[in-house]
N, C-alpha and C. Protein backbone atom coordinates (compact mmCIF):
# COMPACT_ATOMS: atom_id res chain seq x y z
N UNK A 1 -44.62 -6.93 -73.10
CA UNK A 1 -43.71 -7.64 -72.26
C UNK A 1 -42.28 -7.25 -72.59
N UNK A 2 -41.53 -6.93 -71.80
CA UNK A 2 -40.08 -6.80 -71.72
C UNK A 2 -39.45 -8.44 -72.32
N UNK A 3 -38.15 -7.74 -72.88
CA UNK A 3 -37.06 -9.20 -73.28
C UNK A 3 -36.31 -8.84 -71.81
N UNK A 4 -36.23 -10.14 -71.07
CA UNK A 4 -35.08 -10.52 -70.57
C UNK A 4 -33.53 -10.80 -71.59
N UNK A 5 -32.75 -9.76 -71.35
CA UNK A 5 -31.28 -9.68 -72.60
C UNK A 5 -30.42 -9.78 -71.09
N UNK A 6 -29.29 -10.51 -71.49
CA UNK A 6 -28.30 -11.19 -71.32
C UNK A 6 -27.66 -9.58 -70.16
N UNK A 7 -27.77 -8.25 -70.59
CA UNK A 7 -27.30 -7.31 -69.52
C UNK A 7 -28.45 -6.71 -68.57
N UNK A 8 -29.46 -7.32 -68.40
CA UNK A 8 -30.55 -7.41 -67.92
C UNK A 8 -29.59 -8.51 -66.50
N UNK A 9 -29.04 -9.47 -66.99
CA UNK A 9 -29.16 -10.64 -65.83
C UNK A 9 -28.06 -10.30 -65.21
N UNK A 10 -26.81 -10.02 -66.50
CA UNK A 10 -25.67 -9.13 -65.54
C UNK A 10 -25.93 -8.36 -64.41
N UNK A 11 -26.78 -7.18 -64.56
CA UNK A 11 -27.27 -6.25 -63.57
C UNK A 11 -27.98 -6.90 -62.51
N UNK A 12 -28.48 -7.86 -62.63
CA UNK A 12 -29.36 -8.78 -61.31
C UNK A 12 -27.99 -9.50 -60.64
N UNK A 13 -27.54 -9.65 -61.78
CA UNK A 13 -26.23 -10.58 -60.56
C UNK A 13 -25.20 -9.91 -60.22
N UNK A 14 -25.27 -8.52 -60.40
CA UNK A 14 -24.11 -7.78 -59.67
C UNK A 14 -24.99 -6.97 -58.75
N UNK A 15 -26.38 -6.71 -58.76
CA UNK A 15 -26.86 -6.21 -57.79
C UNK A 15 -26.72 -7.67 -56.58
N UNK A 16 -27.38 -8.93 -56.95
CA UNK A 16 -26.91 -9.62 -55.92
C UNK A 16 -25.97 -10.08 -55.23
N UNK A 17 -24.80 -9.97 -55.70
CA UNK A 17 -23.36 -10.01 -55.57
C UNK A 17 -23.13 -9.01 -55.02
N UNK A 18 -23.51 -7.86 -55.35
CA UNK A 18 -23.06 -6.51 -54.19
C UNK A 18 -23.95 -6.66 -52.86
N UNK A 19 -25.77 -7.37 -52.94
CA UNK A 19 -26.12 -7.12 -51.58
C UNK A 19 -25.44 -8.53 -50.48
N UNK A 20 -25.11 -9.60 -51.18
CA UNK A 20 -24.03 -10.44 -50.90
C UNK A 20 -22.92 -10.10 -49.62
N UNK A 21 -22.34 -9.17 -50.82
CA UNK A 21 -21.08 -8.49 -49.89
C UNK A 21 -21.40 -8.09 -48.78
N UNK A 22 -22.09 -7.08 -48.98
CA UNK A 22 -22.37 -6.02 -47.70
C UNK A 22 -23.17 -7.13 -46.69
N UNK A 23 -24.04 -8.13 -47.08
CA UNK A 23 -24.28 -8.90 -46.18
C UNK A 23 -22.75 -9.17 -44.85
N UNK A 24 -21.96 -9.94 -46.04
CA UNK A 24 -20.72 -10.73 -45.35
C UNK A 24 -19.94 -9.62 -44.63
N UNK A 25 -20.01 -7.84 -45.40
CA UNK A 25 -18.76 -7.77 -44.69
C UNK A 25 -19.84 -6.80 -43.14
N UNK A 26 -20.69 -6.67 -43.29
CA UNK A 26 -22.02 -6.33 -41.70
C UNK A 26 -21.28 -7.27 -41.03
N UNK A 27 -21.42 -8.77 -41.43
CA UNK A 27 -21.46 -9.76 -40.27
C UNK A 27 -19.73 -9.93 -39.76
N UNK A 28 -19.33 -10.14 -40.64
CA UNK A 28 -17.60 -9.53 -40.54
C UNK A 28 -16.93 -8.46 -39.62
N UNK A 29 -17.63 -7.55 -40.02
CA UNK A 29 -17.72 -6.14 -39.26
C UNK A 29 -18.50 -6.24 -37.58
N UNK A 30 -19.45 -7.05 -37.57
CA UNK A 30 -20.02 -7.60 -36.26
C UNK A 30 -19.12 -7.96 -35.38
N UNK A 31 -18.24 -9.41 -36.12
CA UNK A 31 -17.30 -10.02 -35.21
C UNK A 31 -16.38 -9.62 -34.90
N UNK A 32 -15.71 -8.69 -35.54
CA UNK A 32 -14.40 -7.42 -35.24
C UNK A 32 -14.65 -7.05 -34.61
N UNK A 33 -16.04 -6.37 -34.21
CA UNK A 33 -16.24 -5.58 -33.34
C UNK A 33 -16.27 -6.57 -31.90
N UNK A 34 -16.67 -7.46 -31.86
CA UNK A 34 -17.15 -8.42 -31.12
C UNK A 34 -16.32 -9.00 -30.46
N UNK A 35 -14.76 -9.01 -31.31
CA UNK A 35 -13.22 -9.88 -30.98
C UNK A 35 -12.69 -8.41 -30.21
N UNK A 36 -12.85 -7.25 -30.61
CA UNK A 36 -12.30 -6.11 -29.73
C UNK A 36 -12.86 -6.36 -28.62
N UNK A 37 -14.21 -5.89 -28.94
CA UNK A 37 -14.44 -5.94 -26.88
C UNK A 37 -14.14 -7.17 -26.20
N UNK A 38 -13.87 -7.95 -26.80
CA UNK A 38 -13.36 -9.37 -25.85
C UNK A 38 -11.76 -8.93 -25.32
N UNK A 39 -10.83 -8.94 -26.53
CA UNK A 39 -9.86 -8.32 -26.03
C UNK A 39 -9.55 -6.84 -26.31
N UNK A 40 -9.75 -6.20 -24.77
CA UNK A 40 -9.98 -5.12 -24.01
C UNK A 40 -8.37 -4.81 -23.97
N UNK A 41 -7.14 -5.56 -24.01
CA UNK A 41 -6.07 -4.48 -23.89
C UNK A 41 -5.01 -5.21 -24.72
N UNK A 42 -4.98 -5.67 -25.75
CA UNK A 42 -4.12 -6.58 -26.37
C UNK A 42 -2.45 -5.93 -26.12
N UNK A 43 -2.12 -4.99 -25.37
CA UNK A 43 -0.62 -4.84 -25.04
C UNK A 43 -0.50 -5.22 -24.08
N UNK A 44 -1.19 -6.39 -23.29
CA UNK A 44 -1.19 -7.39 -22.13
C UNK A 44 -1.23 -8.76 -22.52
N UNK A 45 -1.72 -9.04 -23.69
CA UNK A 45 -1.73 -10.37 -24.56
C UNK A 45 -3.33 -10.79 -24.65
N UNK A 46 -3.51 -11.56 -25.23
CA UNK A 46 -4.92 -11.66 -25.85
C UNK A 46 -5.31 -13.37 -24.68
N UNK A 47 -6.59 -13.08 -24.69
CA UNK A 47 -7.41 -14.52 -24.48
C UNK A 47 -6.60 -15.70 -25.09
N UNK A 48 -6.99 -16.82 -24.26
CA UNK A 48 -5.89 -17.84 -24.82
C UNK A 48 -6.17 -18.16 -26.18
N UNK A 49 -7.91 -18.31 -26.21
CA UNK A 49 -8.56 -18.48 -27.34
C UNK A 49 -8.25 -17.75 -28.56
N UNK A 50 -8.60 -16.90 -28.11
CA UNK A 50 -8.15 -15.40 -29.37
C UNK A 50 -7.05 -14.81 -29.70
N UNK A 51 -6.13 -16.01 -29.11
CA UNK A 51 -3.98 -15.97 -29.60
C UNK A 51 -4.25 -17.07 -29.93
N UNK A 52 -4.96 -18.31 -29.73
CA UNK A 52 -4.63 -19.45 -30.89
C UNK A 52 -5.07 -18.95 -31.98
N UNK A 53 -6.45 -18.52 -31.93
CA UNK A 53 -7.15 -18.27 -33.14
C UNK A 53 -6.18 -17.41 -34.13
N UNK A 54 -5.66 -16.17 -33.85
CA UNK A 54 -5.06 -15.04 -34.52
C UNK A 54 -3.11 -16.11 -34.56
N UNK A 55 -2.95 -17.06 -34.06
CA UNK A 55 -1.67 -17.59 -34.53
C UNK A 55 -2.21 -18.72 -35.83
N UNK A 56 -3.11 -19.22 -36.09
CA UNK A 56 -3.75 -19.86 -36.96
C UNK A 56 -3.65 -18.66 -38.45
N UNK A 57 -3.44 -17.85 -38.27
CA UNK A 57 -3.86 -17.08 -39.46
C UNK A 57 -2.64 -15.84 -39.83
N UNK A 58 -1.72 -15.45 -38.67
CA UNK A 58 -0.64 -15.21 -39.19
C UNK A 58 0.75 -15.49 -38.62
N UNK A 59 1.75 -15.28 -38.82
CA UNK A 59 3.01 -15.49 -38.17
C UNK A 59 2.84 -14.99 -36.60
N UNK A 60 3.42 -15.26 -35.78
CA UNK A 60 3.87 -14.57 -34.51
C UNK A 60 5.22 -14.52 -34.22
N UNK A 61 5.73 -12.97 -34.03
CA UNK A 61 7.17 -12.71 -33.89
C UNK A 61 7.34 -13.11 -32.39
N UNK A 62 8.53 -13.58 -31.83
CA UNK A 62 9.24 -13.91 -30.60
C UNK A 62 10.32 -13.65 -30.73
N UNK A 63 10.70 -13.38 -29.31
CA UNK A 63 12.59 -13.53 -29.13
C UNK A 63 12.79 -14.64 -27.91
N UNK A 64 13.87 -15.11 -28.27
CA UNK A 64 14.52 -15.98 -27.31
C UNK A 64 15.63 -15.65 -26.44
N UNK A 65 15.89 -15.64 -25.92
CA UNK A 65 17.00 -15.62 -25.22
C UNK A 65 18.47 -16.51 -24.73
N UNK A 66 19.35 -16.14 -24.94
CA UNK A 66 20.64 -17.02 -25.08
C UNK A 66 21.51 -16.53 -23.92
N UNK A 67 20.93 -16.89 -23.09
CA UNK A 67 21.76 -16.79 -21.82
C UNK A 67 23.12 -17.56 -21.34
N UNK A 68 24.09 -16.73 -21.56
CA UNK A 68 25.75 -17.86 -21.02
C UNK A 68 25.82 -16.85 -19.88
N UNK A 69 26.53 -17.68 -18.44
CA UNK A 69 27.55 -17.26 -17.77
C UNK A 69 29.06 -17.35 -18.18
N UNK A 70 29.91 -16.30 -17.80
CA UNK A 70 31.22 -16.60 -17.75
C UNK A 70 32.09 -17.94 -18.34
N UNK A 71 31.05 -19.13 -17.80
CA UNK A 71 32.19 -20.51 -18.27
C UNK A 71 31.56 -20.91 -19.01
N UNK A 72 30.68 -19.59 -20.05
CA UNK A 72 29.85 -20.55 -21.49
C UNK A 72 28.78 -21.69 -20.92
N UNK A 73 28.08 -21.79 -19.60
CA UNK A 73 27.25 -22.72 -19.58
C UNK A 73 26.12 -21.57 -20.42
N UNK A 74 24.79 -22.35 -20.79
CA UNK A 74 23.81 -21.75 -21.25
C UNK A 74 22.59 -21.73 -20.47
N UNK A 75 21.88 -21.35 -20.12
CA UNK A 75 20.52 -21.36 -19.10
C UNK A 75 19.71 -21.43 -20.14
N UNK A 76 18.88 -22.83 -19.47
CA UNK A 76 17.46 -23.28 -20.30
C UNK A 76 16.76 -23.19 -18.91
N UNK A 77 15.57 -23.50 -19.66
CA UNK A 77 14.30 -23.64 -18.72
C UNK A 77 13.12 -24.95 -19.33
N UNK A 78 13.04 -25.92 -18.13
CA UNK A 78 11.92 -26.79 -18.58
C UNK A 78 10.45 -26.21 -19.12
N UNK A 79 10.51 -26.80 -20.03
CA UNK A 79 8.99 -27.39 -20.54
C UNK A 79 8.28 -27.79 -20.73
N UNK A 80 6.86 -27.89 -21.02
CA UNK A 80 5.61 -28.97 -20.02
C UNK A 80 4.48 -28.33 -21.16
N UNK A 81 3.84 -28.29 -22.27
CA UNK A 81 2.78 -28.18 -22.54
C UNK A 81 2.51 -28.66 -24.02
N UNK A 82 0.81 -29.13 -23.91
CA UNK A 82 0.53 -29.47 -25.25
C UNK A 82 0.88 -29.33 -26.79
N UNK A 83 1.41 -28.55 -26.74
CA UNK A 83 1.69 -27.66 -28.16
C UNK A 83 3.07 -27.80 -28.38
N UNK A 84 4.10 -27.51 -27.54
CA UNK A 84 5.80 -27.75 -27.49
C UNK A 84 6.17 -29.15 -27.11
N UNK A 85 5.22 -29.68 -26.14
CA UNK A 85 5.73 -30.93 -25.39
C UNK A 85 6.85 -31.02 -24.04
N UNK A 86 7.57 -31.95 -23.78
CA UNK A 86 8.66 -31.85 -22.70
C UNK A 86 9.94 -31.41 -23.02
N UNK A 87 10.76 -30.85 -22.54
CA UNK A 87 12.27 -30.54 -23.09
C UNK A 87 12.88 -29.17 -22.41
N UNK A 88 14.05 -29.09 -22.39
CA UNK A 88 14.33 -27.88 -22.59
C UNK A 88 14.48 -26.67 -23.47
N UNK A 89 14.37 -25.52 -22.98
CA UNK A 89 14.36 -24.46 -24.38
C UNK A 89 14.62 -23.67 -23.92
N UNK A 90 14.97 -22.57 -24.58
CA UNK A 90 15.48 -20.77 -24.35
C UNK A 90 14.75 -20.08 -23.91
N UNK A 91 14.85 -19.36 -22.84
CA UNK A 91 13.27 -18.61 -22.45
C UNK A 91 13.29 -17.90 -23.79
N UNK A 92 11.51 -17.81 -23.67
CA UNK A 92 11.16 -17.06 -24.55
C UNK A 92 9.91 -16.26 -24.69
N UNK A 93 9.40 -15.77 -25.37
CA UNK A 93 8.39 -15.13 -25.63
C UNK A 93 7.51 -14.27 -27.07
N UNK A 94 6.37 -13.91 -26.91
CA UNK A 94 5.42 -13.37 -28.12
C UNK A 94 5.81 -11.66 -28.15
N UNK A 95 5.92 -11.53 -28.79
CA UNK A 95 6.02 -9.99 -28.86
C UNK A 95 4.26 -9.19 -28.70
N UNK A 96 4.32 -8.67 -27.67
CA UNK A 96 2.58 -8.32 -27.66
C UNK A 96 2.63 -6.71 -28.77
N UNK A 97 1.48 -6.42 -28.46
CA UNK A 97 0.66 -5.43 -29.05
C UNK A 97 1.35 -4.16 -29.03
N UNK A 98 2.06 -3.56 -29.78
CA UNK A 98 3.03 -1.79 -29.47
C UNK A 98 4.14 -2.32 -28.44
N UNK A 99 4.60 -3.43 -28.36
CA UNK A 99 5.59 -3.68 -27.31
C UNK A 99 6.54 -3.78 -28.14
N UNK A 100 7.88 -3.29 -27.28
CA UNK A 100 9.42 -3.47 -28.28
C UNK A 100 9.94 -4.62 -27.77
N UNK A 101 10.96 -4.70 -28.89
CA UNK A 101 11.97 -6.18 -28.17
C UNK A 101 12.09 -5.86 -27.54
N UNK A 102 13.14 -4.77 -26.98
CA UNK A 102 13.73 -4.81 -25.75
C UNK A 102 12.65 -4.96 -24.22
N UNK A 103 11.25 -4.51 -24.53
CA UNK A 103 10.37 -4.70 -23.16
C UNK A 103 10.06 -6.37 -23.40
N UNK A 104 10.13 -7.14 -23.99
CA UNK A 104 9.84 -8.64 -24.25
C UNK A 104 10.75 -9.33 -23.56
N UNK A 105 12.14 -8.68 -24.21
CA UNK A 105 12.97 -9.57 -23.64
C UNK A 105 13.41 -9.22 -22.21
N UNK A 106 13.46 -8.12 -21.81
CA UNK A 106 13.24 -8.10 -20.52
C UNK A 106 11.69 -8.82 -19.38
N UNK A 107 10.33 -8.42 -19.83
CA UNK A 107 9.93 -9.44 -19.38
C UNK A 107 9.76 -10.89 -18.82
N UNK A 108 10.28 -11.88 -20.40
CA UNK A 108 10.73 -12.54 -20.59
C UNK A 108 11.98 -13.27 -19.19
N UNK A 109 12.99 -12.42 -18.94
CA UNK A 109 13.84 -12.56 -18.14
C UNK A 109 13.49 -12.56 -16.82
N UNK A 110 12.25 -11.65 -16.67
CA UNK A 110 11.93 -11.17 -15.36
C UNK A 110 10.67 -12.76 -14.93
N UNK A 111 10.17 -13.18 -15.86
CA UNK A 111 8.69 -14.34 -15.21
C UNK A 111 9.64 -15.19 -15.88
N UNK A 112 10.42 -15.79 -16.90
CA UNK A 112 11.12 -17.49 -16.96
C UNK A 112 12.41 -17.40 -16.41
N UNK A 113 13.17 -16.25 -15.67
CA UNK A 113 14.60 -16.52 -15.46
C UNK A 113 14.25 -15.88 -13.84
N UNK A 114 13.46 -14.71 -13.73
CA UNK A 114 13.96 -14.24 -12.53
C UNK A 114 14.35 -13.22 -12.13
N UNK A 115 14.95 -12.50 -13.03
CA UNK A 115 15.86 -11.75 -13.07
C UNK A 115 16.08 -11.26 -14.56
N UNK A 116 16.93 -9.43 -14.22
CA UNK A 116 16.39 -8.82 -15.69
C UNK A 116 17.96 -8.78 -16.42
N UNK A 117 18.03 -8.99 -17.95
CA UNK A 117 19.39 -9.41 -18.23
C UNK A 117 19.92 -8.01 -18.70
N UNK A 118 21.31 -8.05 -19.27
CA UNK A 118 21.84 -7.74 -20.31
C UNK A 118 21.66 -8.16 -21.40
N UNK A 119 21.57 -7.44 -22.49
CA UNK A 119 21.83 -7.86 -23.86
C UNK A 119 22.62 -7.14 -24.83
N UNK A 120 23.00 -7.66 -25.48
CA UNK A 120 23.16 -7.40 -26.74
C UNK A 120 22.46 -6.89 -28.17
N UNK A 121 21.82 -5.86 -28.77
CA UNK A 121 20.50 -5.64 -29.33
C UNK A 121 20.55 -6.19 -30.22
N UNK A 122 21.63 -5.87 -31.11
CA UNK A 122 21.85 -6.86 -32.40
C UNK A 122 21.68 -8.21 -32.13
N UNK A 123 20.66 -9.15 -32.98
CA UNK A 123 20.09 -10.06 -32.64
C UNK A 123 21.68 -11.01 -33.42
N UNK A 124 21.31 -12.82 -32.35
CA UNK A 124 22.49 -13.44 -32.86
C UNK A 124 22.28 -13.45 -34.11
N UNK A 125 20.62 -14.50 -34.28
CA UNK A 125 20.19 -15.06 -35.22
C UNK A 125 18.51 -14.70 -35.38
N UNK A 126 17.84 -14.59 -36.61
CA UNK A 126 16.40 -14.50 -36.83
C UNK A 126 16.18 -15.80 -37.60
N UNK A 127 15.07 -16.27 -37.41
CA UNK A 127 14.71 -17.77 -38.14
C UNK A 127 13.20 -17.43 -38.06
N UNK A 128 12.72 -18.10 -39.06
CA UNK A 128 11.26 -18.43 -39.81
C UNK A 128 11.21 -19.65 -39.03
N UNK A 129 10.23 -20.18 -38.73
CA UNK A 129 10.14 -21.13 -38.21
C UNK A 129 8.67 -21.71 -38.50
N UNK A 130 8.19 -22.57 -39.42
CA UNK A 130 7.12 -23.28 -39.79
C UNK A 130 7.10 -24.52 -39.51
N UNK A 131 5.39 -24.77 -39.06
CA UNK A 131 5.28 -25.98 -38.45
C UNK A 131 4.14 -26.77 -39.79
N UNK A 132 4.36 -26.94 -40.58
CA UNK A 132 3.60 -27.65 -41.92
C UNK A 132 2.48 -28.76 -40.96
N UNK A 133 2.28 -29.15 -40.27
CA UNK A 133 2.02 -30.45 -39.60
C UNK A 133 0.95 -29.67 -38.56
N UNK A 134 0.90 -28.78 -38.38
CA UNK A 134 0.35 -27.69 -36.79
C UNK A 134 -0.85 -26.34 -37.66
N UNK A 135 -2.11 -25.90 -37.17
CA UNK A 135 -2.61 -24.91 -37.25
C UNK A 135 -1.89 -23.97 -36.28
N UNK A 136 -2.72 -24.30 -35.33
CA UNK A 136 -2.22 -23.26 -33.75
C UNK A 136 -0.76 -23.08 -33.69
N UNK A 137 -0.36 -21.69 -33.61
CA UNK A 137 0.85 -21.55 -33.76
C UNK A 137 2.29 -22.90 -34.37
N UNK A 138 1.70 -22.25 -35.88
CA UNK A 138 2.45 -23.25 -36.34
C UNK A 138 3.20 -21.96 -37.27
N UNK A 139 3.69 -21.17 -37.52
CA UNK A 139 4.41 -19.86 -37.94
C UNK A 139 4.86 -18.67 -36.97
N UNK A 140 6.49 -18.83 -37.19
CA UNK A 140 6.81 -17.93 -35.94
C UNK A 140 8.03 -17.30 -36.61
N UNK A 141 8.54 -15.99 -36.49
CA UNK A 141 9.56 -15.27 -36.80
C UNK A 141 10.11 -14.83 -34.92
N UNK A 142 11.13 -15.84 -35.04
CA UNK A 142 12.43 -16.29 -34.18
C UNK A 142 13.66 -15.51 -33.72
N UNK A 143 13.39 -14.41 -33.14
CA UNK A 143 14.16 -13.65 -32.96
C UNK A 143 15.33 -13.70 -31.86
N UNK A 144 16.86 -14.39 -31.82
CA UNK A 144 17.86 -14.51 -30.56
C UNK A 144 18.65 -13.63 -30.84
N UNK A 145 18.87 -13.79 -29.01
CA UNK A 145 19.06 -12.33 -28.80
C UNK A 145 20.60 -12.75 -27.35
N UNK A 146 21.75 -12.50 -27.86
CA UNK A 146 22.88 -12.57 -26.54
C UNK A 146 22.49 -12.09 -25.67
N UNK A 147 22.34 -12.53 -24.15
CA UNK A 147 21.94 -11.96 -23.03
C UNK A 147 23.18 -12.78 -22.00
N UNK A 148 23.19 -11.56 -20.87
CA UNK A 148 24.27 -12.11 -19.73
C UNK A 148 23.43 -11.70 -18.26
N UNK A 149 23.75 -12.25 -17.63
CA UNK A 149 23.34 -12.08 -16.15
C UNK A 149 24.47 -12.10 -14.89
N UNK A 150 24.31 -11.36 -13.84
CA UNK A 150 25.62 -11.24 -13.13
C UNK A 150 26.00 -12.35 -12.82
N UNK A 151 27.09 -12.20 -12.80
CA UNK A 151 27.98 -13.55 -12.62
C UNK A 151 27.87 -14.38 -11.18
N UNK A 152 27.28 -13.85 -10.44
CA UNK A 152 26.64 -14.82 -9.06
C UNK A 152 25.51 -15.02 -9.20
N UNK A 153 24.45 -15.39 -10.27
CA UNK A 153 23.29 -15.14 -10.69
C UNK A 153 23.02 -16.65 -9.89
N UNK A 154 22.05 -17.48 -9.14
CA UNK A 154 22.15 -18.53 -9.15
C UNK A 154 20.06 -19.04 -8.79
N UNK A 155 19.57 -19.84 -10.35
CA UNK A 155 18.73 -19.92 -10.46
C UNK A 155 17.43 -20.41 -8.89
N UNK A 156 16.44 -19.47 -8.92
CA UNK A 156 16.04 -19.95 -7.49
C UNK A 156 15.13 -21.18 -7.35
N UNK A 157 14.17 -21.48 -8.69
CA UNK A 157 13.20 -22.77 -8.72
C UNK A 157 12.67 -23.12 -7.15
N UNK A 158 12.46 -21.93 -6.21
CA UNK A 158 11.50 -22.52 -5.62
C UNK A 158 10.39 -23.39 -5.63
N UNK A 159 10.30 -24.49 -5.07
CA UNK A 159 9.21 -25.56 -4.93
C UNK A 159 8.97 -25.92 -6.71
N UNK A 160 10.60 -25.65 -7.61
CA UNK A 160 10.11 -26.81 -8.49
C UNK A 160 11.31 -28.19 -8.20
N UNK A 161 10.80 -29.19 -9.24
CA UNK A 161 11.48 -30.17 -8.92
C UNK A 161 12.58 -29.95 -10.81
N UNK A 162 13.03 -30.56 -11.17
CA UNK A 162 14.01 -30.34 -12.65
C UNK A 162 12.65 -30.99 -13.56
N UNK A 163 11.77 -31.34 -13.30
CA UNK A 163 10.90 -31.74 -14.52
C UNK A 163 9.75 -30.93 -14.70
N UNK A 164 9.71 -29.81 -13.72
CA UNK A 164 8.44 -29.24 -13.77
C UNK A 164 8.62 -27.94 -14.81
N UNK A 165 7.56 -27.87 -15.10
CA UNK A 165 7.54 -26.52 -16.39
C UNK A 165 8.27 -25.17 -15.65
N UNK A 166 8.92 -24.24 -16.18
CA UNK A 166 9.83 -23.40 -15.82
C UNK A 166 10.66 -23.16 -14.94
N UNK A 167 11.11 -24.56 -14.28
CA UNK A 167 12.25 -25.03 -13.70
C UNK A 167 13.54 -24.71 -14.72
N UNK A 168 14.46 -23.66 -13.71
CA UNK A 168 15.83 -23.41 -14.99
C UNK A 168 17.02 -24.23 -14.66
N UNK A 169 18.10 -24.14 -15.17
CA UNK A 169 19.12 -24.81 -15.02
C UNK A 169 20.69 -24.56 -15.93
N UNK A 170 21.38 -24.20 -15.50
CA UNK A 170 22.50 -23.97 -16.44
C UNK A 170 22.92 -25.60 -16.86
N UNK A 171 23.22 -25.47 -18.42
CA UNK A 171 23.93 -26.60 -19.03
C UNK A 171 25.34 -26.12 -19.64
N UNK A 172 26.06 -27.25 -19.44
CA UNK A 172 27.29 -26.99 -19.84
C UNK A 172 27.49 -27.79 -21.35
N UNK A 173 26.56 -27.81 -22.38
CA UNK A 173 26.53 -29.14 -23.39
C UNK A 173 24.80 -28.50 -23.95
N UNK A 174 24.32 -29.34 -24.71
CA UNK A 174 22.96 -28.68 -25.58
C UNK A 174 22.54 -29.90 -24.62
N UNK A 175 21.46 -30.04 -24.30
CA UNK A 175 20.73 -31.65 -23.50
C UNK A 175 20.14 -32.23 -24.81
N UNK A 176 20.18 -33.58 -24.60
CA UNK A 176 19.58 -34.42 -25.68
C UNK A 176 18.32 -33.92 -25.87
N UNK A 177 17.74 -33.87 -24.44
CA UNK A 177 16.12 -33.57 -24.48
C UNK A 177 15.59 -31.89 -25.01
N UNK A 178 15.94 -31.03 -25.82
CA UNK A 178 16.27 -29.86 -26.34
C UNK A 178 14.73 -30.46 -26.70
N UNK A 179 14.01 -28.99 -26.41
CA UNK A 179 12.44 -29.37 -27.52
C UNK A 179 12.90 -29.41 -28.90
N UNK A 180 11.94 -30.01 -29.60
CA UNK A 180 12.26 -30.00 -30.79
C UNK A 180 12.55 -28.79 -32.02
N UNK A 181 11.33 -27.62 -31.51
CA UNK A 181 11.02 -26.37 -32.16
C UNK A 181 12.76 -25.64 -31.39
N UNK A 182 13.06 -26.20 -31.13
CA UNK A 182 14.43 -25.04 -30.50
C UNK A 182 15.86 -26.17 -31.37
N UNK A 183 15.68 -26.96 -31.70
CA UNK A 183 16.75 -27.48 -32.85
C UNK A 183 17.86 -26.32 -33.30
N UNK A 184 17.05 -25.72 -33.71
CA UNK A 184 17.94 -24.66 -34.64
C UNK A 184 19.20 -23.50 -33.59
N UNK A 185 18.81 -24.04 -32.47
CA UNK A 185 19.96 -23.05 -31.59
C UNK A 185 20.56 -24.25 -31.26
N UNK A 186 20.74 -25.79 -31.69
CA UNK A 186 21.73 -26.43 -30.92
C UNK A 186 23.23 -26.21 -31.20
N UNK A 187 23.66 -25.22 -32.49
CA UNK A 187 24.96 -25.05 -32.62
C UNK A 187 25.37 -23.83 -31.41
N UNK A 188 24.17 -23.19 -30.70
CA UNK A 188 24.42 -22.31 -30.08
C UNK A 188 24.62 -22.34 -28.89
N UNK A 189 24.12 -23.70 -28.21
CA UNK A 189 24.54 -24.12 -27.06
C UNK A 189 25.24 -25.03 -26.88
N UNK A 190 26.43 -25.65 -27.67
CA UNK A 190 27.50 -26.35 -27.19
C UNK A 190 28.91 -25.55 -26.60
């Protein structure tokens, strides 16, 4: 009969520990594969599902936009959803997949304003922005950005009313009702 010795059991438990692994990282390797073919072009933006999921687990970069006319009013745009709540805020947006600022923030301008801006590249301000209290996009690197629009620019809000989600509006003052996650630009809109 063989002694069972103490590097006898080592070797059993690093052989099981290695077939372990390769178990986890097959099945690992399954779902990667599995989260690709779901999202088929991520430089269009991902499933709603599979951008909460992937904001749960790392930062997501955005830029905002700081739109003044001429007499220093600032252009916000209403807001309406679970996650931000009601208020006004800066248009904004996710930076997708191989996309540059500058195609964001033009986007950005083109589906919440309307219209495509000027900017300034040098950003005003960058902010970290953590939500301790939030999974789902609760980490965001905050990127503002000076933008101008021609000076007869005049917002169109077809068939919205001022409370409906991406209804815009020039303010001449920060509004009380500022979402909360946009705090940090109220020195920027007075």
């Amino acid at each position: 009969m063989g002694k069972n010795t103490s590097s006898d059991n080592g070797s059993c438990n690093e052989k099981w520990e290695l077939g372990l692994l390769r178990e986890r990282t097959m099945k690992s390797s399954d779902a990667i594969g599995a989260l690709k073919a779901y999202a088929t072009d991520p430089t269009v933006g991902l499933p709603d599902d599979l951008f909460y999921f992937v904001s749960e687990i790392t930062p997501m970069v955005n830029v905002d936009l700081l739109i003044k006319d001429p007499n220093g009013r600032v252009l916000l745009a209403w807001r309406d959803d679970p996650l931000a709540g009601q208020g006004w805020h800066l248009p904004g947006g996710i930076v997708r997949f191989r996309e540059t600022l500058e195609t964001r923030i033009q986007k950005v301008a083109e589906t919440e304003v309307g219209a495509l801006v000027d900017f300034d590249p040098a950003p005003v301000a960058i902010n970290q922005v953590i939500n301790y209290h939030r999974e789902t996009r609760g980490h965001f690197i905050s990127i503002l950005y000076k933008c101008s629009l021609p000076a007869d620019f005049v917002p169109k809000n077809a068939g919205l009313s001022p409370r409906d989600a991406g209804f815009v509006k020039w303010h001449e003052a920060c509004p009380s009702d500022l979402l909360k996650l946009h705090d940090i630009y109220r020195r920027y809109l007075s």
